[in-house]
PDB file of N, CA and C in Angstrom:
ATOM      1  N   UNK A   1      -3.035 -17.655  -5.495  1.00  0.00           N
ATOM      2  CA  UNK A   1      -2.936 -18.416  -6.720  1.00  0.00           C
ATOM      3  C   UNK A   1      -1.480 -18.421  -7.167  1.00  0.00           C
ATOM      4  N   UNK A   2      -1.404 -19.246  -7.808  1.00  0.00           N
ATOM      5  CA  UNK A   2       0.669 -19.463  -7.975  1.00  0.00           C
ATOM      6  C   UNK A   2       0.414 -19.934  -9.526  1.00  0.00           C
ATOM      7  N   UNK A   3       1.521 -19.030 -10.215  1.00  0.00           N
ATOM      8  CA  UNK A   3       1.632 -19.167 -11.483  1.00  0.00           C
ATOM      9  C   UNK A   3       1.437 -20.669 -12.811  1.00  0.00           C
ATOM     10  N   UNK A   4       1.246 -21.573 -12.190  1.00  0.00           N
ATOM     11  CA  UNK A   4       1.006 -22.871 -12.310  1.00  0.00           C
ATOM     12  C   UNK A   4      -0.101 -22.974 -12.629  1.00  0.00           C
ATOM     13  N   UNK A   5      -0.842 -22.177 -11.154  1.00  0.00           N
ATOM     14  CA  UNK A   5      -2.651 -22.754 -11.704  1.00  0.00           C
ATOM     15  C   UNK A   5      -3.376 -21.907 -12.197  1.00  0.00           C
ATOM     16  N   UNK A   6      -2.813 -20.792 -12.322  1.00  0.00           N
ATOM     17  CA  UNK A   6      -3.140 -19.325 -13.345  1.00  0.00           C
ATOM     18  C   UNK A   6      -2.773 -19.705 -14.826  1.00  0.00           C
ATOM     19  N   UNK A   7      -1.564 -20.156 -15.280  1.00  0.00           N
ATOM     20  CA  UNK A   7      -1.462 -21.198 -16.566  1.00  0.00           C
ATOM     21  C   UNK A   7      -2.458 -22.508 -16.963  1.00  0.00           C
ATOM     22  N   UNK A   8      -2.998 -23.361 -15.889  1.00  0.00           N
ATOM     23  CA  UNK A   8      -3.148 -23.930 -16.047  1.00  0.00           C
ATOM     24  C   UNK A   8      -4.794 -23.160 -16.516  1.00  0.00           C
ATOM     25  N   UNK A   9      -5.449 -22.580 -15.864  1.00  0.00           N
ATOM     26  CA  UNK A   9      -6.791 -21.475 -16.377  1.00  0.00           C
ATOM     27  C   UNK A   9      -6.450 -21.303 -17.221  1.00  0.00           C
ATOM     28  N   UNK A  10      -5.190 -20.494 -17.903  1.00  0.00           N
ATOM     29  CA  UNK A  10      -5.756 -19.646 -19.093  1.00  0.00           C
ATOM     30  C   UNK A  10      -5.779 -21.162 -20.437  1.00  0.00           C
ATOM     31  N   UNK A  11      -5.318 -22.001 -19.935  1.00  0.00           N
ATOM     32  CA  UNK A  11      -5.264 -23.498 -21.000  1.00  0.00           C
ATOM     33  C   UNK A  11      -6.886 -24.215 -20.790  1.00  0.00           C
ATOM     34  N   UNK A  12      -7.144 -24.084 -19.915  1.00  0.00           N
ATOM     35  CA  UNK A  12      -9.144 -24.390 -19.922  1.00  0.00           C
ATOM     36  C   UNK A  12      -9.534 -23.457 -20.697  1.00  0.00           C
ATOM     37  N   UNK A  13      -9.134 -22.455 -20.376  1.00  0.00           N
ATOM     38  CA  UNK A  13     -10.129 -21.215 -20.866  1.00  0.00           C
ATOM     39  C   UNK A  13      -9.902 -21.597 -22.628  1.00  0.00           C
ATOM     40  N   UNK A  14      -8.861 -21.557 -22.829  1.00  0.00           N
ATOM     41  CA  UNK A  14      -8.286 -21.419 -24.047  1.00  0.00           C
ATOM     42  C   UNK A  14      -8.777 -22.620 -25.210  1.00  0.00           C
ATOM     43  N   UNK A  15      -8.995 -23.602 -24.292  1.00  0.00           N
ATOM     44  CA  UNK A  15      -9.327 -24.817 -25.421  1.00  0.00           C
ATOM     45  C   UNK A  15     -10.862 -24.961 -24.986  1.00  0.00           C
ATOM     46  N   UNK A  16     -11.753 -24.188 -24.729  1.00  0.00           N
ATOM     47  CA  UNK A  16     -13.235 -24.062 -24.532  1.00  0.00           C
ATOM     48  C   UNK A  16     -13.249 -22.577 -25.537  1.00  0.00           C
ATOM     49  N   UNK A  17     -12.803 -21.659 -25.259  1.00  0.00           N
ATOM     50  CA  UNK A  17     -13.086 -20.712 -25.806  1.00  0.00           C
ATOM     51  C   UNK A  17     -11.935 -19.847 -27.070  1.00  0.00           C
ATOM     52  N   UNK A  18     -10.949 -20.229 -26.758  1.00  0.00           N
ATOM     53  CA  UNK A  18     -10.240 -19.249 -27.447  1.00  0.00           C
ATOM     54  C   UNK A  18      -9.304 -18.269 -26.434  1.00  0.00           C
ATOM     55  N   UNK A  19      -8.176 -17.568 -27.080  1.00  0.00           N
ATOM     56  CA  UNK A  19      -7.886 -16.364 -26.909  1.00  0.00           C
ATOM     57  C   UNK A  19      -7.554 -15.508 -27.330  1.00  0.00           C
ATOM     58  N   UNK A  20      -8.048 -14.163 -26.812  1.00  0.00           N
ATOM     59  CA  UNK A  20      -8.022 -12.864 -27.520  1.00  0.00           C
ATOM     60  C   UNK A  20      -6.650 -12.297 -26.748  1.00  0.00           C
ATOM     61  N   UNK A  21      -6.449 -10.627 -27.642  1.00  0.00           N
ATOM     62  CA  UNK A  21      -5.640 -10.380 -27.266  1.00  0.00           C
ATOM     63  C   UNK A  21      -6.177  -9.680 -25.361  1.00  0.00           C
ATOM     64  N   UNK A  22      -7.527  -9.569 -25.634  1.00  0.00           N
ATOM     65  CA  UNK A  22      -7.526  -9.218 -23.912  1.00  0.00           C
ATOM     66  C   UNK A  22      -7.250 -10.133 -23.195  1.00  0.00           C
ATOM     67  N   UNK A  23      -7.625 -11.488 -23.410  1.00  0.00           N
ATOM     68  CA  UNK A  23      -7.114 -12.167 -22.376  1.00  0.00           C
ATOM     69  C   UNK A  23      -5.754 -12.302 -22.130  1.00  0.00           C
ATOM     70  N   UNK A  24      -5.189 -12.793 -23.206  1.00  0.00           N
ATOM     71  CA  UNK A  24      -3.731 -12.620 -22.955  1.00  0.00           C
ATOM     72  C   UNK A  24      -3.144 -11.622 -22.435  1.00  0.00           C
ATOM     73  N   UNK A  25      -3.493 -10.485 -22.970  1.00  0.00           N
ATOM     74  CA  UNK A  25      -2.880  -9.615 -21.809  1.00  0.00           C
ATOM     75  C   UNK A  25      -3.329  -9.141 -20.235  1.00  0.00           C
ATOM     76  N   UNK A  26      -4.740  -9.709 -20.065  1.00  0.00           N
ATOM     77  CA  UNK A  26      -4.735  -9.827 -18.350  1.00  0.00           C
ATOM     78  C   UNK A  26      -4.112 -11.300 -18.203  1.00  0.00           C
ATOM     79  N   UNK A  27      -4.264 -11.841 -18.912  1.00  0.00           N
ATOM     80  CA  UNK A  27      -3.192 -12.781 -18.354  1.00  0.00           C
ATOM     81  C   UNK A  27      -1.883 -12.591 -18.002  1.00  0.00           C
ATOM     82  N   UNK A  28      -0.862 -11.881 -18.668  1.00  0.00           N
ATOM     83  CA  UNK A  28       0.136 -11.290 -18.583  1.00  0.00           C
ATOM     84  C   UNK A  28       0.262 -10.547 -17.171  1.00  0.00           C
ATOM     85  N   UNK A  29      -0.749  -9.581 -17.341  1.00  0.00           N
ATOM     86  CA  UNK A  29      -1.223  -8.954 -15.796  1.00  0.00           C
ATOM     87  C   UNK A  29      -0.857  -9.512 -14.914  1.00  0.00           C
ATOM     88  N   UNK A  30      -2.156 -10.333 -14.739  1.00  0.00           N
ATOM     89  CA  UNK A  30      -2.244 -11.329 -13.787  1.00  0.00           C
ATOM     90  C   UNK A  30      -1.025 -11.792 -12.839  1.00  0.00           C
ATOM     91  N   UNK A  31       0.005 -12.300 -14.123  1.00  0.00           N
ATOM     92  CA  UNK A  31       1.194 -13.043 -14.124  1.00  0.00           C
ATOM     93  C   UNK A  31       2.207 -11.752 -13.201  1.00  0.00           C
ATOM     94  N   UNK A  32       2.310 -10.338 -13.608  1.00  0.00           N
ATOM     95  CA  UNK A  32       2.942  -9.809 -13.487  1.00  0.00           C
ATOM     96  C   UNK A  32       3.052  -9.750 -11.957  1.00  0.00           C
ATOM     97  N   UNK A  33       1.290  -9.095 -11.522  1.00  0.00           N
ATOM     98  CA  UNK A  33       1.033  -9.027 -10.510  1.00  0.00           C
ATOM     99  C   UNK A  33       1.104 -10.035  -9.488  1.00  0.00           C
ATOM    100  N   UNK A  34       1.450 -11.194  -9.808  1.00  0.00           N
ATOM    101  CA  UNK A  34       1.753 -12.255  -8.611  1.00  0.00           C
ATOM    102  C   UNK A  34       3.386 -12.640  -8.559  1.00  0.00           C
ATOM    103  N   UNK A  35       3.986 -12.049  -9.702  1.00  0.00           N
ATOM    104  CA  UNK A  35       5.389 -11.696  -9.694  1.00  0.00           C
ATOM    105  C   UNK A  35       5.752 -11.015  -8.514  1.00  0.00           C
ATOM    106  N   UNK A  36       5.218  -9.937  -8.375  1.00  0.00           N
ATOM    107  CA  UNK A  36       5.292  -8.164  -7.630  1.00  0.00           C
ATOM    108  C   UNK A  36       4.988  -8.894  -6.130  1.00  0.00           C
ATOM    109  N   UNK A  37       3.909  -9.402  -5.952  1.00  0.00           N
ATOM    110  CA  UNK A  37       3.240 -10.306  -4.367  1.00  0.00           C
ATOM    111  C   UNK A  37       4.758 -10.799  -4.104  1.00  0.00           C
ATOM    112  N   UNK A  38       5.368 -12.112  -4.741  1.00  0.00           N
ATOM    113  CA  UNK A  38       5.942 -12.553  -4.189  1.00  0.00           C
ATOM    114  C   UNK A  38       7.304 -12.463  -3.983  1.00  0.00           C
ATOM    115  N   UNK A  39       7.772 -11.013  -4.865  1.00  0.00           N
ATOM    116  CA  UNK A  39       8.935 -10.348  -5.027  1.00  0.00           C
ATOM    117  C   UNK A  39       8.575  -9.837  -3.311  1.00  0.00           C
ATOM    118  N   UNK A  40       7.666  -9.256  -3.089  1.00  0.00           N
ATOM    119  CA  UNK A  40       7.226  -8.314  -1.737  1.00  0.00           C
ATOM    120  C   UNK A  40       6.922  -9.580  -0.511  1.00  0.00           C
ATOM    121  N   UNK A  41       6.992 -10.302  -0.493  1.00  0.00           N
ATOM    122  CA  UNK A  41       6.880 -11.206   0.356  1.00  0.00           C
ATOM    123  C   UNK A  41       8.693 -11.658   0.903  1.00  0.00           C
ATOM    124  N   UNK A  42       9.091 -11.837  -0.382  1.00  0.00           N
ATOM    125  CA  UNK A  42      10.658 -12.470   0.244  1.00  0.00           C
ATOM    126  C   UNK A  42      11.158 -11.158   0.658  1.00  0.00           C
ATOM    127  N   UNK A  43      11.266 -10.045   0.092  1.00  0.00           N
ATOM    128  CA  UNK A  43      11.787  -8.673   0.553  1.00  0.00           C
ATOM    129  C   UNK A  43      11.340  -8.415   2.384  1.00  0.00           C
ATOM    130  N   UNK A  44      10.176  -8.564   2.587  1.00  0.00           N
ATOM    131  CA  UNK A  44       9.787  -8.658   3.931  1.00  0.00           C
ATOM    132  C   UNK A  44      10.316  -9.777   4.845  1.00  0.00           C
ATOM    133  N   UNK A  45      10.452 -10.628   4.190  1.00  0.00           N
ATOM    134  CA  UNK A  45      10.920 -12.098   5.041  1.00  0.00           C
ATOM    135  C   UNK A  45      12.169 -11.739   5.828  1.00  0.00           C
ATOM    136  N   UNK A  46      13.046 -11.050   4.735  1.00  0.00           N
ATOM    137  CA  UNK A  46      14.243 -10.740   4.648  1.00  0.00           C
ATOM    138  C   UNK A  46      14.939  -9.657   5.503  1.00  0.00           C
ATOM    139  N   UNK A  47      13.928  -8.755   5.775  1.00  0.00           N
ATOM    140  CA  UNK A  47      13.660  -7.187   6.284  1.00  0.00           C
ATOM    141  C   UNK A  47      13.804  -8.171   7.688  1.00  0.00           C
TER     142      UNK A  47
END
């Protein structure tokens, strides 16, 4: 999943339901953790 269509979820989610502060912050998560993937992907490319 690429940060685009993980934004683009939490904006469905958001105008059907709302958001709390949990979501937002697994959203944040979320976000972080596909940061970290693709920080570790170019580091290997690179290796």
């Amino acid at each position: 999943m690429t940060e685009k269509k993980l934004y683009d979820r939490l904006m469905l989610y958001k105008s059907k339901h709302g958001v709390t502060q949990e979501i937002k912050q697994n959203y944040l998560w979320a976000l972080e953790t596909l940061q970290k993937k693709n920080l570790l992907k170019e580091i290997n490319k690179t290796s």
